[in-house]
C-alpha atoms as a PDB file:
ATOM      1  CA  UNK A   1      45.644  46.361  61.124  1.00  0.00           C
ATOM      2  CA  UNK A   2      44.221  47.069  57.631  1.00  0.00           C
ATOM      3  CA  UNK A   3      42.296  44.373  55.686  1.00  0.00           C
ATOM      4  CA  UNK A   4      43.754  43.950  52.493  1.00  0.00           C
ATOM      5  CA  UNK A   5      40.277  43.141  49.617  1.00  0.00           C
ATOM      6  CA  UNK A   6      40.219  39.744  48.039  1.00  0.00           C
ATOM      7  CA  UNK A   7      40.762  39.214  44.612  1.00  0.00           C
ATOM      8  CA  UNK A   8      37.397  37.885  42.878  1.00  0.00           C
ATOM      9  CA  UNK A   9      37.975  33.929  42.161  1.00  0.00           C
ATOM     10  CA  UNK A  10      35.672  33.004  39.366  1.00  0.00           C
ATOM     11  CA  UNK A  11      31.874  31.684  39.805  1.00  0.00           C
ATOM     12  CA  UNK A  12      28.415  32.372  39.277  1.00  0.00           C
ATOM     13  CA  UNK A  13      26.535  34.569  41.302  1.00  0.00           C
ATOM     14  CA  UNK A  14      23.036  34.039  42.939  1.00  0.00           C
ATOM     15  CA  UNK A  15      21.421  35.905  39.858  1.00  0.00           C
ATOM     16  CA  UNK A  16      23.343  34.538  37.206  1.00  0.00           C
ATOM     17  CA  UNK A  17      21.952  30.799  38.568  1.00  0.00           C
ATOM     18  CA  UNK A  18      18.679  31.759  38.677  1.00  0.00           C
ATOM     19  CA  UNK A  19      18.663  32.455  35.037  1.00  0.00           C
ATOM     20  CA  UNK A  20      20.499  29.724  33.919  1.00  0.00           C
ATOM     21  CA  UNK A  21      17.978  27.732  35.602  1.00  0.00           C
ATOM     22  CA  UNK A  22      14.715  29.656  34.388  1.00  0.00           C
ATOM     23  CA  UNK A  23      16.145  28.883  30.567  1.00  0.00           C
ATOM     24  CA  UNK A  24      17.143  25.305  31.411  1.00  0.00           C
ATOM     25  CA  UNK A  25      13.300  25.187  32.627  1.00  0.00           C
ATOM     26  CA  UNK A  26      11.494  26.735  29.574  1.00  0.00           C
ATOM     27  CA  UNK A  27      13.520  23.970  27.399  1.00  0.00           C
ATOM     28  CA  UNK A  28      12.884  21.514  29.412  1.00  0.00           C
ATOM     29  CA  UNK A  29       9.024  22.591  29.093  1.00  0.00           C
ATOM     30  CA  UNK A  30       9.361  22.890  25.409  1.00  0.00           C
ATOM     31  CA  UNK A  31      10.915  19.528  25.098  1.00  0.00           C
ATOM     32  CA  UNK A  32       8.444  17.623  27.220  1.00  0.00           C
ATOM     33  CA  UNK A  33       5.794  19.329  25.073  1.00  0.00           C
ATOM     34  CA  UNK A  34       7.265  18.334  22.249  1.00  0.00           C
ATOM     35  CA  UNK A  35       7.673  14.477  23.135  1.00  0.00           C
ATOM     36  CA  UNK A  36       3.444  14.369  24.352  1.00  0.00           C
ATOM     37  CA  UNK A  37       2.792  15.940  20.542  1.00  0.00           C
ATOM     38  CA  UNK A  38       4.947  12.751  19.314  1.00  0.00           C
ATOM     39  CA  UNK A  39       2.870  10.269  21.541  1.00  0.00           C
ATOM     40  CA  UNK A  40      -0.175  11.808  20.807  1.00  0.00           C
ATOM     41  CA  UNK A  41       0.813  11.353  17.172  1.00  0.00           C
ATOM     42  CA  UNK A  42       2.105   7.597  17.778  1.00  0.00           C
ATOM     43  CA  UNK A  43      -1.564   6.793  19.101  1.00  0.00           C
ATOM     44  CA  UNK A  44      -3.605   8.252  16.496  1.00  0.00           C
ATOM     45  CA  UNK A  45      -1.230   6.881  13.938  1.00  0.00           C
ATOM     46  CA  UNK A  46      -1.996   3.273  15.659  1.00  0.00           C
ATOM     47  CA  UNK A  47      -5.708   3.824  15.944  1.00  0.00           C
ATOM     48  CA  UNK A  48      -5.918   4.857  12.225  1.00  0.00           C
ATOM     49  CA  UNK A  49      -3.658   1.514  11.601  1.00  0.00           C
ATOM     50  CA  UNK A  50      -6.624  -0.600  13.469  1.00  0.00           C
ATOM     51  CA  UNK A  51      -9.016   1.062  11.950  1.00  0.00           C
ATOM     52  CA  UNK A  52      -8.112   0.417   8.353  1.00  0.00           C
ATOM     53  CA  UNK A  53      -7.391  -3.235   9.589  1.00  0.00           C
ATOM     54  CA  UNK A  54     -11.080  -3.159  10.542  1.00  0.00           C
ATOM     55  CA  UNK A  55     -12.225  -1.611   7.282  1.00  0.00           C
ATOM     56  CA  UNK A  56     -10.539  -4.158   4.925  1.00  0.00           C
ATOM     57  CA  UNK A  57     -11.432  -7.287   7.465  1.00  0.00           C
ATOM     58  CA  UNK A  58     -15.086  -6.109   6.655  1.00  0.00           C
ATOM     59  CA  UNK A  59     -14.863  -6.287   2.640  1.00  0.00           C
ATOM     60  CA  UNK A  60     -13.358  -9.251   2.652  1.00  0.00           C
ATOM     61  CA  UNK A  61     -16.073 -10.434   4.411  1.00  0.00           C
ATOM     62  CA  UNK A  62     -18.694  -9.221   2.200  1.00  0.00           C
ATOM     63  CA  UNK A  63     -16.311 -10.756  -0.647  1.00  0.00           C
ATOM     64  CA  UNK A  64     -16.551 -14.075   0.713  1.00  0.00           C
ATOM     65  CA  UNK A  65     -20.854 -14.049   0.933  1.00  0.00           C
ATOM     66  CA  UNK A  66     -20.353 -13.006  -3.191  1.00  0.00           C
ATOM     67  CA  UNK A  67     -22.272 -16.515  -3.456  1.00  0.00           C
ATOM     68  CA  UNK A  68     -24.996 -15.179  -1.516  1.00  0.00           C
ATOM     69  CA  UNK A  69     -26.794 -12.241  -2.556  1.00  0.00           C
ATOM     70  CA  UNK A  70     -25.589  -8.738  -1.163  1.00  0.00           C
ATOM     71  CA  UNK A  71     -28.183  -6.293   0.510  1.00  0.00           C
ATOM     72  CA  UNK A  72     -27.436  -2.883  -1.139  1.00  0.00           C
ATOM     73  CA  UNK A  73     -27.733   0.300   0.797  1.00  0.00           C
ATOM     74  CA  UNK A  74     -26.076   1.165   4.159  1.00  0.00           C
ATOM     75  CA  UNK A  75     -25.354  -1.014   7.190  1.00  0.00           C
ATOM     76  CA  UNK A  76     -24.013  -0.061  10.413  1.00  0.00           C
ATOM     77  CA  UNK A  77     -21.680  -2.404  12.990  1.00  0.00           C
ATOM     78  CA  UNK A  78     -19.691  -2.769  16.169  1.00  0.00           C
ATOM     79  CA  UNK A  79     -16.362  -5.113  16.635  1.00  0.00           C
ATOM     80  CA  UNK A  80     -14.295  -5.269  19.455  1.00  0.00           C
ATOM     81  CA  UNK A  81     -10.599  -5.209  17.718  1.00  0.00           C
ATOM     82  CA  UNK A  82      -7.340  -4.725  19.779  1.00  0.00           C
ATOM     83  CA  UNK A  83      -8.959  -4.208  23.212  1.00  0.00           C
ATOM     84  CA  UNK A  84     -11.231  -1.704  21.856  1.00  0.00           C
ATOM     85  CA  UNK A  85     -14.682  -0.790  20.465  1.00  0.00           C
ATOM     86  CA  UNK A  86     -15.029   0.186  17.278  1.00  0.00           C
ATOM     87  CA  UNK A  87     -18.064   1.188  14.587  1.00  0.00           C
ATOM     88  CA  UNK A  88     -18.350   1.100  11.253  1.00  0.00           C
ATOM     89  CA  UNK A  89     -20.491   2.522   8.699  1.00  0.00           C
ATOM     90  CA  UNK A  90     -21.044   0.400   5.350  1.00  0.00           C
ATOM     91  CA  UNK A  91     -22.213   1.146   2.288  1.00  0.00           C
ATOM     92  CA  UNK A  92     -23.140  -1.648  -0.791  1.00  0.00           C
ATOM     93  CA  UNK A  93     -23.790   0.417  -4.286  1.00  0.00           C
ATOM     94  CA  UNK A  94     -24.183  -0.454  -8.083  1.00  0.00           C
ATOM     95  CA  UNK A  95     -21.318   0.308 -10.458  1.00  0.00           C
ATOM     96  CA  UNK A  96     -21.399   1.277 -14.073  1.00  0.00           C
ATOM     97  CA  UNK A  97     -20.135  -1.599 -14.857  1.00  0.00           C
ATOM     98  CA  UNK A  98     -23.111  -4.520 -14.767  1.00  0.00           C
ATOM     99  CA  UNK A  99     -22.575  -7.261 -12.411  1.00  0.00           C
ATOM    100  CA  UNK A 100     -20.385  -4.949  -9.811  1.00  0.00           C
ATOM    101  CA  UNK A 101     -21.041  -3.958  -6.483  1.00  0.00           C
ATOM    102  CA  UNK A 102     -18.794  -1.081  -4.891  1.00  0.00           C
ATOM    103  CA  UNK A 103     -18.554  -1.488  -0.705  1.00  0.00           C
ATOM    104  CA  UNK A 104     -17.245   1.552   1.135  1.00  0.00           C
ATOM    105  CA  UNK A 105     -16.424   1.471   4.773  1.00  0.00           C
ATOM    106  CA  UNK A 106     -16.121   3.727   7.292  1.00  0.00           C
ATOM    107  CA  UNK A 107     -13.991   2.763  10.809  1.00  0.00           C
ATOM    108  CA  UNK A 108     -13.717   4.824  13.601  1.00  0.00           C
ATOM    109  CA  UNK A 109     -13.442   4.025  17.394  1.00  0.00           C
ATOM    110  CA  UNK A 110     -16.590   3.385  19.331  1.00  0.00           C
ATOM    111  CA  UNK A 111     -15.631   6.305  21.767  1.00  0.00           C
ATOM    112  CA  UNK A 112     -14.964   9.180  19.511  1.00  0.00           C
ATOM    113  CA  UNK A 113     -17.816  11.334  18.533  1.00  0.00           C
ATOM    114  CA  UNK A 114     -18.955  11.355  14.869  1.00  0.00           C
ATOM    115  CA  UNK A 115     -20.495  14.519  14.536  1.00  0.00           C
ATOM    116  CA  UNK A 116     -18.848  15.321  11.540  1.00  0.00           C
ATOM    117  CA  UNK A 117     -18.001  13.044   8.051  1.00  0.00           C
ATOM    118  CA  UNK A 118     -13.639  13.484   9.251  1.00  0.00           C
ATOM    119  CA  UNK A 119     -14.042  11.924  12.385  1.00  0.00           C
ATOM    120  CA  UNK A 120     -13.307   8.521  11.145  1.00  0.00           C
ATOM    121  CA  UNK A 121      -9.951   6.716  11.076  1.00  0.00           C
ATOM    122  CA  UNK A 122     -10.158   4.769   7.773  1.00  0.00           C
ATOM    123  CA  UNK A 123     -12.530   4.850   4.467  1.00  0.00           C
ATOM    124  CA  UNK A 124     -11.885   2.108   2.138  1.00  0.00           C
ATOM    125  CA  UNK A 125     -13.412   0.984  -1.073  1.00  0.00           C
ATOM    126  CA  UNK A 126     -13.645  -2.631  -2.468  1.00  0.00           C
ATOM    127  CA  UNK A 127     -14.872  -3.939  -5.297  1.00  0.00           C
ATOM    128  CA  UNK A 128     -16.832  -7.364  -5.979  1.00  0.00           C
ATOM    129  CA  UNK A 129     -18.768  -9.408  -8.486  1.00  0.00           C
ATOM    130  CA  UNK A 130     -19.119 -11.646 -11.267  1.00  0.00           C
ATOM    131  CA  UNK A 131     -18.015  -9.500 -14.093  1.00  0.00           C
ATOM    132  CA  UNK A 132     -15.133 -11.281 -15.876  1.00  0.00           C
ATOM    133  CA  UNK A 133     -13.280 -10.390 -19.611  1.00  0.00           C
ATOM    134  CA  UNK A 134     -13.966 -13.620 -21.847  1.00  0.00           C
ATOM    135  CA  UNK A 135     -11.186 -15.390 -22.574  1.00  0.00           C
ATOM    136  CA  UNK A 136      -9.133 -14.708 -25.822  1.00  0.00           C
ATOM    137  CA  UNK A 137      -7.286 -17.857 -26.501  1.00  0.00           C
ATOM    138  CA  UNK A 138      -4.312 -15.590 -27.338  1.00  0.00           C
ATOM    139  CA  UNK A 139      -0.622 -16.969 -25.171  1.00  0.00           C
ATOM    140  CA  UNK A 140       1.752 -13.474 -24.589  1.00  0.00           C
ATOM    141  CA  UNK A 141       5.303 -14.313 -24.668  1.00  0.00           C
ATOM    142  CA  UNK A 142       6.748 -13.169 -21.474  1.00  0.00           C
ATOM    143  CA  UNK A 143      10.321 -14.565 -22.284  1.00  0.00           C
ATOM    144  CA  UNK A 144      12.878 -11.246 -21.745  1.00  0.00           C
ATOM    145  CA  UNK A 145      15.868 -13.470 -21.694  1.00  0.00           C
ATOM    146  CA  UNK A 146      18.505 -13.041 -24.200  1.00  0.00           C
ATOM    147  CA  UNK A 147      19.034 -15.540 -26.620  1.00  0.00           C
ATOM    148  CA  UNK A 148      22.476 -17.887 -26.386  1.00  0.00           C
ATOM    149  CA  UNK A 149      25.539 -16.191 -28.177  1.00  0.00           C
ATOM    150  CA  UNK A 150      27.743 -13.224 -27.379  1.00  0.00           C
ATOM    151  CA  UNK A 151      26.067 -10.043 -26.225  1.00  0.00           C
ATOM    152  CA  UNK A 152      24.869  -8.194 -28.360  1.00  0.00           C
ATOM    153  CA  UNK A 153      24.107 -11.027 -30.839  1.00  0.00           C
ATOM    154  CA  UNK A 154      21.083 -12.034 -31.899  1.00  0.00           C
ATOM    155  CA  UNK A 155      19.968 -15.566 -30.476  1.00  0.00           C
ATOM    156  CA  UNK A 156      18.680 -18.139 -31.822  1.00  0.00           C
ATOM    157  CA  UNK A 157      15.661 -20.663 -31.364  1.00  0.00           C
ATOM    158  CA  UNK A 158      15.716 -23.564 -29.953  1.00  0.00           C
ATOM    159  CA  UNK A 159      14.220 -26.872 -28.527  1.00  0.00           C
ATOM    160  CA  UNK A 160      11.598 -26.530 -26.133  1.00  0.00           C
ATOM    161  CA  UNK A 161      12.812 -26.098 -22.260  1.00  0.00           C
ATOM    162  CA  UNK A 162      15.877 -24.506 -23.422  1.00  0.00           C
ATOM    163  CA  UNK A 163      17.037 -21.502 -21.524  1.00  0.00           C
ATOM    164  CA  UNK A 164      17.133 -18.302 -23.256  1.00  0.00           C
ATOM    165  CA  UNK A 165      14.887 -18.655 -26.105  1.00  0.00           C
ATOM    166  CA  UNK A 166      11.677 -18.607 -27.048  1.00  0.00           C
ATOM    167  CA  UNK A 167       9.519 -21.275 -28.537  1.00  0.00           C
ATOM    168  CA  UNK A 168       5.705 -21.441 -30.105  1.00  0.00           C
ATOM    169  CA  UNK A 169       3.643 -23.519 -28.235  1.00  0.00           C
ATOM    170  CA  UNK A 170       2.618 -27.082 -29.329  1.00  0.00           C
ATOM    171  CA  UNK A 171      -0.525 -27.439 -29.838  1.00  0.00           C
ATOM    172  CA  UNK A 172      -1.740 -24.039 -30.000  1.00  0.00           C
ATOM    173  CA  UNK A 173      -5.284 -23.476 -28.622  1.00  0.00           C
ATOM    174  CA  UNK A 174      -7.679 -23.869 -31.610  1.00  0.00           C
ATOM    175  CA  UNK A 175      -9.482 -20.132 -30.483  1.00  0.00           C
ATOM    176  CA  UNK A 176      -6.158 -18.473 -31.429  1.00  0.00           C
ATOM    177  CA  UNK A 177      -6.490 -15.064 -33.622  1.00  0.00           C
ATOM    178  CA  UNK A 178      -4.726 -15.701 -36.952  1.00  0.00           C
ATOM    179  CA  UNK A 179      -1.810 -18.142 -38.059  1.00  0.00           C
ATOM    180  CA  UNK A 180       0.700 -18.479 -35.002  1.00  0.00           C
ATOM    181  CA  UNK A 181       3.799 -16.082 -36.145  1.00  0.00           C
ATOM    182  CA  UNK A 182       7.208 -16.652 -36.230  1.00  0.00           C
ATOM    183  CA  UNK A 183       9.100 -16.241 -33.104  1.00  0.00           C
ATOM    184  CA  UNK A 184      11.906 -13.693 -32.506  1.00  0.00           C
ATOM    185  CA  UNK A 185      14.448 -13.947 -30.144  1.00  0.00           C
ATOM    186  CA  UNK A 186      15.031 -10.859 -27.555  1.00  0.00           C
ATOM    187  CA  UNK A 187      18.217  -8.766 -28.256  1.00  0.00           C
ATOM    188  CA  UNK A 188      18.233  -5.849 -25.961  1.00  0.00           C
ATOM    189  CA  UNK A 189      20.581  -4.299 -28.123  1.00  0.00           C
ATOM    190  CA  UNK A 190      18.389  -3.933 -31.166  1.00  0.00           C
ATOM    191  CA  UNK A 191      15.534  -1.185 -31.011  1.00  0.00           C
ATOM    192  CA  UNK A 192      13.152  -3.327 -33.409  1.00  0.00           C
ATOM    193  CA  UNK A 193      13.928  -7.080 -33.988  1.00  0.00           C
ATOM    194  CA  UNK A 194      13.111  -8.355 -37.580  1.00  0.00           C
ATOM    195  CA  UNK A 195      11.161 -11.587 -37.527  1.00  0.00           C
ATOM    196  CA  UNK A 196      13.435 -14.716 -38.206  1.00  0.00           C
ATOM    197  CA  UNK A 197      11.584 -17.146 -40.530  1.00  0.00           C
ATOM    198  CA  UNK A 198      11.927 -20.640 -39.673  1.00  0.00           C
ATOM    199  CA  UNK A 199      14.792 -22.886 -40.826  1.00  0.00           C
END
């Protein structure tokens, strides 16, 4: 009795497995690679987060002594912050400006080497002292409200407390450069208002 061949069903042989799987692999590889970079990333970004945390905490701190006097030059510190160690590297200077004190710091964890000036997390600077502008005596209007009336129109002054305009103070401060000028309502729709004399 002769054998009569068998048609070929469909399916994968051996081979063609194998090579499916040895591509599924090297993605699978490439992928996982991919998601350690991201966590690796995720921690550093979280470190560098504490670390400027650290840096700020530590100039507010020397703006709180500004009653005391500050030592200028550089200081050096450890805090424990988030479970961690951490150092930091401080550094008190003039300005130009008299009466100012710049304060740099430097975070970076307690465990990473500093051999070089990048290997710390955060640098911030702050700013304190007793440098102030002397007052003026001069009152800005910051009223951007439109006057009452249909858009477009120009408003109109009115009693004190009422919404929408603009009023001169009443007992303007006797320091005050010049004669108190007339008071102009805001029109958005006019470029340059012309100053309304009073009634």
């Amino acid at each position: 009795m002769r054998r009569t061949p068998r048609a070929r069903t469909g399916g994968f042989t051996l081979l063609e497995v194998l090579v499916a799987l040895a591509v599924v692999t090297l993605g699978m590889a490439a992928l996982l690679g991919t998601l350690n970079s991201a966590a690796g990333t995720v921690g550093y970004l979280q470190d560098k987060t504490l670390a400027e945390w650290i840096a700020l905490n530590q100039v507010s701190k020397m703006r709180l002594q500004q009653g005391q006097a500050l030592s200028k030059g550089d200081s050096e510190g450890e805090v424990d912050y988030a479970g961690r160690q951490w150092k930091w590297s401080q550094n008190i200077d003039d300005m130009p400006i008299p009466g100012m004190l710049r304060i740099a710091v430097k975070v970076r964890p307690s465990d990473v080497n500093a051999g070089a000036d990048n290997a710390w997390y955060a640098d911030v600077t702050g700013v304190v002292g007793d440098a102030v502008g002397a007052p003026r005596g001069d009152l800005p209007s910051w009223n951007t409200t439109p006057g009452p009336g249909t858009p477009g129109a120009s408003g109109a002054t009115g009693t004190p407390g009422t919404p929408g305009t603009q009023t001169t103070p009443q007992n303007p401060t006797p320091t005050a450069p010049g004669p108190t000028a007339p008071v102009t309502p805001f029109n958005p729709s006019t470029p340059n208002p012309v100053q309304q004399q009073p009634p």
